[in-house]
C-alpha atoms as a PDB file:
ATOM      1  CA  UNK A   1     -50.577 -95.090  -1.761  1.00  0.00           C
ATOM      2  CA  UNK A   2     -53.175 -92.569  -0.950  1.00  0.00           C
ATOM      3  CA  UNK A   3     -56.842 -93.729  -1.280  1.00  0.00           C
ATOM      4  CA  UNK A   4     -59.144 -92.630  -3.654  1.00  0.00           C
ATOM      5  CA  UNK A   5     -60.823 -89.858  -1.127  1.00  0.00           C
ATOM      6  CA  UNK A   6     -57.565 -88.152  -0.633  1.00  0.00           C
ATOM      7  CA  UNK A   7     -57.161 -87.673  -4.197  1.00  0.00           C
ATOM      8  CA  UNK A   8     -60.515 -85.609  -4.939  1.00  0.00           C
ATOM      9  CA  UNK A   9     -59.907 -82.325  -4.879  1.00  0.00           C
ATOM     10  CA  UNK A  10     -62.684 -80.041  -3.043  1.00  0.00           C
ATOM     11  CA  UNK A  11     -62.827 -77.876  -5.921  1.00  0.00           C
ATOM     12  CA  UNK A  12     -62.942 -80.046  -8.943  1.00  0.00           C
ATOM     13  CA  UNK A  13     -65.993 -80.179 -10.657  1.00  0.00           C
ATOM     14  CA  UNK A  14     -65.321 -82.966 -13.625  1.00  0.00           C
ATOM     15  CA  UNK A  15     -68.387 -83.971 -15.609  1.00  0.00           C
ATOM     16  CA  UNK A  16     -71.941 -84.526 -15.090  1.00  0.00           C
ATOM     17  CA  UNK A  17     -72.840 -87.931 -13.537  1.00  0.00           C
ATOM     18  CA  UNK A  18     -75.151 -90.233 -15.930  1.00  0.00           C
ATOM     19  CA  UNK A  19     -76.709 -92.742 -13.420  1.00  0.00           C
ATOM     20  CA  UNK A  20     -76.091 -96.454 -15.193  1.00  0.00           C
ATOM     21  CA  UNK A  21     -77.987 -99.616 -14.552  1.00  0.00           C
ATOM     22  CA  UNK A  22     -75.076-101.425 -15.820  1.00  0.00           C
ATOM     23  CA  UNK A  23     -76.539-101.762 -19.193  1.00  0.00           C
ATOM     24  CA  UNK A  24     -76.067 -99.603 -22.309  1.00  0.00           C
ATOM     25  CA  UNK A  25     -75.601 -96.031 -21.232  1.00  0.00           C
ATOM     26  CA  UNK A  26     -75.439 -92.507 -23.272  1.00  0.00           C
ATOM     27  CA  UNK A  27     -72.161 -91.805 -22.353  1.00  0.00           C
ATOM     28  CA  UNK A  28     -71.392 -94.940 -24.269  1.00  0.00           C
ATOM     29  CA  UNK A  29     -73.442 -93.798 -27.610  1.00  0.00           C
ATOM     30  CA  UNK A  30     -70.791 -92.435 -30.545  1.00  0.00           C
ATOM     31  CA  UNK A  31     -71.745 -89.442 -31.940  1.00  0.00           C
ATOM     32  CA  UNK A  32     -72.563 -89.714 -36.099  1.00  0.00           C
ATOM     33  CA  UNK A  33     -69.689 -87.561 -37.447  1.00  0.00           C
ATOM     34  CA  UNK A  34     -67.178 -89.516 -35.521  1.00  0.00           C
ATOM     35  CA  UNK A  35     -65.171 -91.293 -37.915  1.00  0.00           C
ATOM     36  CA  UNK A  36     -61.550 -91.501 -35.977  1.00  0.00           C
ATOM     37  CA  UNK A  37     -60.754 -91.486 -32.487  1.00  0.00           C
ATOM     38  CA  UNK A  38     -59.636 -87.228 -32.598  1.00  0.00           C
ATOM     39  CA  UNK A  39     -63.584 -87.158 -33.258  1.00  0.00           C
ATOM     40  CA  UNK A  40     -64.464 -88.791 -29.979  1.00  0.00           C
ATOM     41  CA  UNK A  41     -61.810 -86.653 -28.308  1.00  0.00           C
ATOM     42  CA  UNK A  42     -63.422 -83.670 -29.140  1.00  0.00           C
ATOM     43  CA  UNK A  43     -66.778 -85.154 -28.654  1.00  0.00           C
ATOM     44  CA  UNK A  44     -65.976 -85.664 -24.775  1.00  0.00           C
ATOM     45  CA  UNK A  45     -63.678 -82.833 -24.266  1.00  0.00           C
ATOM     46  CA  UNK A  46     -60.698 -84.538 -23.441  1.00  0.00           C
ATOM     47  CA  UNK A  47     -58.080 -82.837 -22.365  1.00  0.00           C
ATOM     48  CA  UNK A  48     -54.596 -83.507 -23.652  1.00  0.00           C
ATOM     49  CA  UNK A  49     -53.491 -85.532 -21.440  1.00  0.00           C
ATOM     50  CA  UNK A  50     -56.784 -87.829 -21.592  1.00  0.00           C
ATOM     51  CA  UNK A  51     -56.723 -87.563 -24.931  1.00  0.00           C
ATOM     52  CA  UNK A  52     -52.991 -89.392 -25.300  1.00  0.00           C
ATOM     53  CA  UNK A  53     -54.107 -91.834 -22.630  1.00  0.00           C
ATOM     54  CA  UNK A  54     -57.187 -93.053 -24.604  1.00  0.00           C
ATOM     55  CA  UNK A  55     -55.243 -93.169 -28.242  1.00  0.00           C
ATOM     56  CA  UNK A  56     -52.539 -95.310 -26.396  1.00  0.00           C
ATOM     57  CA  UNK A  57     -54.970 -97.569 -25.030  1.00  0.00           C
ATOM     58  CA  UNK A  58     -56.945 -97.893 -28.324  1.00  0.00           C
ATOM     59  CA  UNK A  59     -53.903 -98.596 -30.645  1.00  0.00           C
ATOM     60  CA  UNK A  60     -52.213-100.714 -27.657  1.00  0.00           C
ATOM     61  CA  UNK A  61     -49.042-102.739 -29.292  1.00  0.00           C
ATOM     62  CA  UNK A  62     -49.852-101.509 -33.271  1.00  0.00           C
ATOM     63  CA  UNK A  63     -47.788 -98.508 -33.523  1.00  0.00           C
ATOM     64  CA  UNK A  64     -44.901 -99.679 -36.023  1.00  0.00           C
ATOM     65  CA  UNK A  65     -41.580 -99.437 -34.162  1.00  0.00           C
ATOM     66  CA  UNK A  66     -42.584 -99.551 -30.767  1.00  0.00           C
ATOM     67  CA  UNK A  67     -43.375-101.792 -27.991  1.00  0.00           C
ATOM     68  CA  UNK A  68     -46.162-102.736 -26.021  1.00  0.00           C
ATOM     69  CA  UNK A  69     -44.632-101.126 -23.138  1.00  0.00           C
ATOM     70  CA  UNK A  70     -44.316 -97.945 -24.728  1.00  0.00           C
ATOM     71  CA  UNK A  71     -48.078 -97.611 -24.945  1.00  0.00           C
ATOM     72  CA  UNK A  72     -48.051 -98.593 -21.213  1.00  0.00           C
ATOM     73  CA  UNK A  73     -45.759 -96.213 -20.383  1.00  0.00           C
ATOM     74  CA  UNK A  74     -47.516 -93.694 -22.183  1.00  0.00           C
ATOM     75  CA  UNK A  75     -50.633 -94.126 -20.503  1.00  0.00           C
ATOM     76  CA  UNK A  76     -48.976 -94.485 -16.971  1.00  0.00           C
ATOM     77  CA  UNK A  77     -47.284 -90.982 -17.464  1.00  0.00           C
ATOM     78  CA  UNK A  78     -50.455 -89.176 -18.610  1.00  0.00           C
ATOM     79  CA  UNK A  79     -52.504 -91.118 -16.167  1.00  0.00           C
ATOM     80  CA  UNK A  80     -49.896 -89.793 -13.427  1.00  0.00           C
ATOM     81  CA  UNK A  81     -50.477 -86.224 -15.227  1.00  0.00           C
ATOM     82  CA  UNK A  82     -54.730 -86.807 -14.746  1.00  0.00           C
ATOM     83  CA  UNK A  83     -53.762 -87.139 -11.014  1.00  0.00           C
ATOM     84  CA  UNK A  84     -51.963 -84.070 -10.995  1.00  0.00           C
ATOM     85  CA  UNK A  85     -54.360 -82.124 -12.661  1.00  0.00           C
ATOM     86  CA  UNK A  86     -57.075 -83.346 -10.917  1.00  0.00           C
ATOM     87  CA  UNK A  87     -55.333 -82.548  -7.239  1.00  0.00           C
ATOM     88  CA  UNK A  88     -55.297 -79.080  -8.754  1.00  0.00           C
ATOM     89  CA  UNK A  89     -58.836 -78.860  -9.985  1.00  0.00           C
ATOM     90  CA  UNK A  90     -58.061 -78.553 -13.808  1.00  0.00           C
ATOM     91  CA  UNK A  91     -60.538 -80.111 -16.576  1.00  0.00           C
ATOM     92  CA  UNK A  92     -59.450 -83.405 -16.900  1.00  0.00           C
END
């Protein structure tokens, strides 16, 4: 497995950093018009992929008529996706 050096990509510029003392940080604060997760999506710019990766995560083993491991193997693939997209310096 390739470390996590090998896997920046020289010309990816991502988001601004937000130092954190480990406390409560900004990037943490929901806006006040977000009522439902598309909201916070927006909010942070997430790209598709992203986007499907945090919904999974959020609604982890409630979606009628699936698994648990279909969330997990929802976020693996789009996860897998960030990685690619990152290695080819695309807004995550």
């Amino acid at each position: 497995m390739a470390k996590w050096k090998e896997l920046q990509h020289p010309d990816c510029v991502d988001r601004n950093k937000i130092a954190s003392d480990g406390l409560s940080t900004s990037y943490y604060q929901i806006p006040p018009h977000a009522q439902e997760l598309r909201h916070l999506i927006s909010h942070k710019g997430m790209s598709k992929s992203r986007g499907d990766i945090f919904k999974a995560c959020y609604r982890l083993g409630e979606k009628a008529g699936t698994e648990t491991l279909y969330d997990l193997n929802k976020m693996k693939f789009f996860i897998d996706d960030l990685i690619e997209m990152h290695n080819r310096g695309e807004h995550l």
